[in-house]
Protein backbone atom coordinates (compact mmCIF):
# COMPACT_ATOMS: atom_id res chain seq x y z
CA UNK A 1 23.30 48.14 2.60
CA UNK A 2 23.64 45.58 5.53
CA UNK A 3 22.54 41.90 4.77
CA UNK A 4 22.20 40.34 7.93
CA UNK A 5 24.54 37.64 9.55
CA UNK A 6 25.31 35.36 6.78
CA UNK A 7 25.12 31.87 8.56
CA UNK A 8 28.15 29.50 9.34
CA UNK A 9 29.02 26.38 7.27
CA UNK A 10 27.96 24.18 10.67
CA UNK A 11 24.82 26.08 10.46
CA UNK A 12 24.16 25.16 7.16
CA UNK A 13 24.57 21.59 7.84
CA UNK A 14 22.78 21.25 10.90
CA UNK A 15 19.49 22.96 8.89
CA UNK A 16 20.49 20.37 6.00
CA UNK A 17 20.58 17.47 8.85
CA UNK A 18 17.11 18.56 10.42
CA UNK A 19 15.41 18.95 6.78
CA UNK A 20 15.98 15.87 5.91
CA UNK A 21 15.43 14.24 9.00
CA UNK A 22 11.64 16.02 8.74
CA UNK A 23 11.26 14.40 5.26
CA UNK A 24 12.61 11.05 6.45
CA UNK A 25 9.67 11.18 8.99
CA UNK A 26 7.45 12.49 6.57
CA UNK A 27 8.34 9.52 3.98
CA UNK A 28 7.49 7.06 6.86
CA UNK A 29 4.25 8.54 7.92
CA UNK A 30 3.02 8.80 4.09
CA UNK A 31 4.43 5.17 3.61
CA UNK A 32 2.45 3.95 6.83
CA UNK A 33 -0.82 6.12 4.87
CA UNK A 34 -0.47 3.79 1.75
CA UNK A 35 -0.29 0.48 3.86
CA UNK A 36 -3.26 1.48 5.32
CA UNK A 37 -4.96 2.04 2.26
CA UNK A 38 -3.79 -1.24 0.74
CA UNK A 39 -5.09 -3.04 3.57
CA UNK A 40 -8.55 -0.63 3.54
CA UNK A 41 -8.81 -1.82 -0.06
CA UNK A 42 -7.88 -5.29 0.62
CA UNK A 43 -10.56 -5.66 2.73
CA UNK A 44 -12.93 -4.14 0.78
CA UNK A 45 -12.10 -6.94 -1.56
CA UNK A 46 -12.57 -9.66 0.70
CA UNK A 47 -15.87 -8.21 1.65
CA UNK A 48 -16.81 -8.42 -1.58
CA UNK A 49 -15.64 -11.35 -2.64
CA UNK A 50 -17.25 -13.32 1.11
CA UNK A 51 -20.48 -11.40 -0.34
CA UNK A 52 -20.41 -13.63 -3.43
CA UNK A 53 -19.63 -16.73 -1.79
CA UNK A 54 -22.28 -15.81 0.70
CA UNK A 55 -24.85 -15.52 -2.17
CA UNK A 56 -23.38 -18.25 -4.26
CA UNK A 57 -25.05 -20.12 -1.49
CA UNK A 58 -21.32 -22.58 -1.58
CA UNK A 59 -19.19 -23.56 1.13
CA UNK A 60 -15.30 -22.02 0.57
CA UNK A 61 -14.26 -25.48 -0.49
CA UNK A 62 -16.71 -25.17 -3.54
CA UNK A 63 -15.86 -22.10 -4.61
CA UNK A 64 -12.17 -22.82 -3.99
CA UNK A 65 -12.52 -26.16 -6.25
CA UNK A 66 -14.36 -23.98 -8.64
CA UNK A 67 -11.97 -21.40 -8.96
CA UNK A 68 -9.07 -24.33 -9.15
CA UNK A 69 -11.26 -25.40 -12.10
CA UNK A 70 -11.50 -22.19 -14.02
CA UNK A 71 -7.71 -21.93 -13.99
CA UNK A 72 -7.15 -24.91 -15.18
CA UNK A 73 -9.69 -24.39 -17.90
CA UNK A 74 -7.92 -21.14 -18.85
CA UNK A 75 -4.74 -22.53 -18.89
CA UNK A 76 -5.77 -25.26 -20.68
CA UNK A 77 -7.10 -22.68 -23.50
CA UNK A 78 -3.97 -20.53 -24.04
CA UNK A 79 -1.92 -23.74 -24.72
């Protein structure tokens, strides 16, 4: 029973060498996916965060002196 041509070791290296350069351009595409979606969600947070200060009816200083204060509070506590 005939097999076929069994394939050459330079064969077998050059499909090793283009396999892995496919899934080294498939790791950067998914890696420039997840940047996206940490940016997507770190605007998201922003939004929601303006939204509040928006509401709050404070200037950014304010809330940024509030905030300040809060930490210090906190830190204050867990001494």
């Amino acid at each position: 029973m005939a097999r076929g041509q069994r394939k050459t070791l330079e064969e077998k290296i050059q499909a090793k060498q283009e396999l892995i350069a496919a899934l080294q351009t498939r790791v950067e595409s998914e890696q420039r996916e997840l940047e996206e979606l940490f940016a997507e969600k770190r605007r998201r947070e922003l939004e929601i965060v303006n939204d509040l200060i928006e509401e709050s009816g404070l200037d950014v200083e304010e809330v940024a002196e509030v905030l300040q204060q809060y930490i210090e509070n906190q830190a204050a506590s867990a001494s």
